[in-house]
Protein backbone atom coordinates (compact mmCIF):
# COMPACT_ATOMS: atom_id res chain seq x y z
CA UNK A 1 -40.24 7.83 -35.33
CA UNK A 2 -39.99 4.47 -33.52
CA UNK A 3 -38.66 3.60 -29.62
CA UNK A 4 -35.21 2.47 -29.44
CA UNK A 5 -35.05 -1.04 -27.67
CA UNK A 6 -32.98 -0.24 -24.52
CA UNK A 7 -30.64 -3.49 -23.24
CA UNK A 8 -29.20 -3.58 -19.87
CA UNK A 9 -25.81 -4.85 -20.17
CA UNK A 10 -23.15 -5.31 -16.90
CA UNK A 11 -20.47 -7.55 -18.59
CA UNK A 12 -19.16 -8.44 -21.91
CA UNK A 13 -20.78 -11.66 -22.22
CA UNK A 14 -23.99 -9.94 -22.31
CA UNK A 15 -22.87 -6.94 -24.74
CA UNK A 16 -21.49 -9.30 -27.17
CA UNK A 17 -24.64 -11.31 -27.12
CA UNK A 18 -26.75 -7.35 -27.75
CA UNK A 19 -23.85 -6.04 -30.40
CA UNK A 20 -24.33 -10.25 -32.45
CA UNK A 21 -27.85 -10.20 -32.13
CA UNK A 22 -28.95 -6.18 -33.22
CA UNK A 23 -26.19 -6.56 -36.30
CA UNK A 24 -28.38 -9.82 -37.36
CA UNK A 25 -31.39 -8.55 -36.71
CA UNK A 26 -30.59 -5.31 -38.14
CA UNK A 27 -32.32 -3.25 -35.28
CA UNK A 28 -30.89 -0.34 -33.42
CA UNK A 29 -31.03 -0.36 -29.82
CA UNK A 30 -28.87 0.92 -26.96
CA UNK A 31 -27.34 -0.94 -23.94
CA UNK A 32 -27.85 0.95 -20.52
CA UNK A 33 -25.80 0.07 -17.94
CA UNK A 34 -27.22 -1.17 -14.55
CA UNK A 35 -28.96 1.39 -12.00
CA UNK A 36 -26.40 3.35 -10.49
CA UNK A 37 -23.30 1.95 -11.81
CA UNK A 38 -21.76 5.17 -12.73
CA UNK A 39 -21.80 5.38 -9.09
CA UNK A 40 -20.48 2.06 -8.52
CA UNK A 41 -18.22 0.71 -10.70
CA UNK A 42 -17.43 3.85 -12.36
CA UNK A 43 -16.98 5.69 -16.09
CA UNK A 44 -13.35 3.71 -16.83
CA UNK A 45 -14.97 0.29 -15.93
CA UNK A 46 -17.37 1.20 -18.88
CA UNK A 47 -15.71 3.17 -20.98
CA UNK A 48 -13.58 -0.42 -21.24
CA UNK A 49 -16.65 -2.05 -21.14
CA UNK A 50 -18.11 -0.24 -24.49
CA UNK A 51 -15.23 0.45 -26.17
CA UNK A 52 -15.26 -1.30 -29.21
CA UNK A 53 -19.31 -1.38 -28.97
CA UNK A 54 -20.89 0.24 -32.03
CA UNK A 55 -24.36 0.88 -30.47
CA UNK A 56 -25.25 3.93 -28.26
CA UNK A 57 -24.14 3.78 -24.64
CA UNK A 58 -25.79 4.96 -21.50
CA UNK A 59 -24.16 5.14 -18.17
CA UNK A 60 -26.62 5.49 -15.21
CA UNK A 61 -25.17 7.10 -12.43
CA UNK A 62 -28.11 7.66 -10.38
CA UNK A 63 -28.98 10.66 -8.24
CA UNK A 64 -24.69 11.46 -8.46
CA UNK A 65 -24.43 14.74 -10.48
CA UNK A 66 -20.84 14.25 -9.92
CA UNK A 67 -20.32 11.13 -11.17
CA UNK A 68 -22.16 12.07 -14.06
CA UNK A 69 -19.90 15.31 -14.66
CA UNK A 70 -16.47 13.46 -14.45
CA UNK A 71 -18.13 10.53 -16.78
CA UNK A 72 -19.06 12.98 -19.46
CA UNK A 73 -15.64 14.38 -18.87
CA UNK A 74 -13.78 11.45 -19.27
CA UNK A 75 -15.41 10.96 -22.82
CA UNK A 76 -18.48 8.57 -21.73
CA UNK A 77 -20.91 9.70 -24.68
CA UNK A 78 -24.52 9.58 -22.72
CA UNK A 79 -25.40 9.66 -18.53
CA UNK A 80 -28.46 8.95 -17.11
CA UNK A 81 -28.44 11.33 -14.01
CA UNK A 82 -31.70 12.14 -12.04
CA UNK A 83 -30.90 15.41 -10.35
CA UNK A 84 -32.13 18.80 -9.17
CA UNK A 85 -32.94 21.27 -11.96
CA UNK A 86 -29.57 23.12 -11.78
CA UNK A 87 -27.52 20.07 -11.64
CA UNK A 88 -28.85 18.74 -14.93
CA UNK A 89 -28.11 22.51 -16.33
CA UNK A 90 -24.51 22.21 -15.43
CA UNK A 91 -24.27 18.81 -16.63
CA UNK A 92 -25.96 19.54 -20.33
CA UNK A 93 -23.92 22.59 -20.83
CA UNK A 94 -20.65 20.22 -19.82
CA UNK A 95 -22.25 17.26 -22.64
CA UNK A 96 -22.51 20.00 -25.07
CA UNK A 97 -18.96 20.51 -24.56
CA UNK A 98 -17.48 17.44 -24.76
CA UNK A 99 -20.13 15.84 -27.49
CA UNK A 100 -22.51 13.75 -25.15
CA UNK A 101 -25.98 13.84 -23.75
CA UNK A 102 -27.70 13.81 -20.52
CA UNK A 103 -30.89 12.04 -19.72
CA UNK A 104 -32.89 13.01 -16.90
CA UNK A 105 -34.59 9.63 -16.37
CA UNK A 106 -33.32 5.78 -16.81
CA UNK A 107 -35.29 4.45 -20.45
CA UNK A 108 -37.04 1.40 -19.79
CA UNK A 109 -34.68 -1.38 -20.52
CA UNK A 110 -34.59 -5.36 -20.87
CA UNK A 111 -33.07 -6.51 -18.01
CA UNK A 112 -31.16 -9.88 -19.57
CA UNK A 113 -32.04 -12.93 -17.48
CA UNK A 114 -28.94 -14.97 -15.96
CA UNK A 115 -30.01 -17.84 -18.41
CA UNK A 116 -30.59 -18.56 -21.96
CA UNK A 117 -30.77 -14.72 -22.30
CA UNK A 118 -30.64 -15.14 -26.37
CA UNK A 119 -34.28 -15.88 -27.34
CA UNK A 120 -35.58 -13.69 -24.61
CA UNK A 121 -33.56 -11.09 -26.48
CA UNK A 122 -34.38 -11.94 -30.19
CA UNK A 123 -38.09 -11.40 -29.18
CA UNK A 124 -37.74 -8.41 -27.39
CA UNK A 125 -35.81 -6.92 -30.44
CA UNK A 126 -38.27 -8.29 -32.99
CA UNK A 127 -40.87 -6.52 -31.37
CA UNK A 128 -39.51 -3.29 -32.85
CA UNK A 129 -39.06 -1.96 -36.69
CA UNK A 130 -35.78 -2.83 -38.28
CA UNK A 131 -33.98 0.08 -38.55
């Protein structure tokens, strides 16, 4: 089994660009949200922001075990949370409840640059199998 490419995405202009460019590539990857934006601009600002985003969907919400637990219960399908021992407990019995997943540490990720982010993505998802 291959890595998953990992995307950081923080707006639609940037997930669009991901969603077009994995469909015509035909490689499966996963967008991340920035470091600590659970924390920041919260689960609804990316629950709108993935909504209608086929590809797996990572909120990071940093060292915030909260955060993490009202994300997953407001439906956001994977957290990134790096937290004590018990907290991550808690918070994978909670995913297992409500269908998502909990990572204990942020994936490496592309982090998209400001401009002409398209062929800096096309070779970063080349460099893995289709899939």
């Amino acid at each position: 089994m291959h890595a998953v490419p990992c995307i950081t995405v923080a707006c639609m202009h940037d997930l669009k660009l991901v969603m077009a460019m994995a469909a015509s590539l035909r490689v499966n990857c996963t967008v991340v949200s920035p470091p600590g934006a659970g924390c920041v601009m919260g689960a609804p600002w990316w629950m709108a922001l993935v909504a209608d985003c086929p590809l797996p969907a990572l909120l990071d919400c940093g060292q915030a075990a909260g955060y993490a637990a009202c994300a997953l219960r407001m439906g956001v399908s994977g957290v990134i949370a790096h937290v004590s021992v018990a907290q991550h407990r808690a918070l994978v019995s909670l995913a297992q409840m409500t269908g998502g997943h909990v990572m204990e540490q942020r994936p490496a990720s592309l982090d998209l640059p400001p401009r002409d982010a398209a062929p800096v993505l096309e070779r970063y998802l080349r460099a893995f199998p289709a899939g």
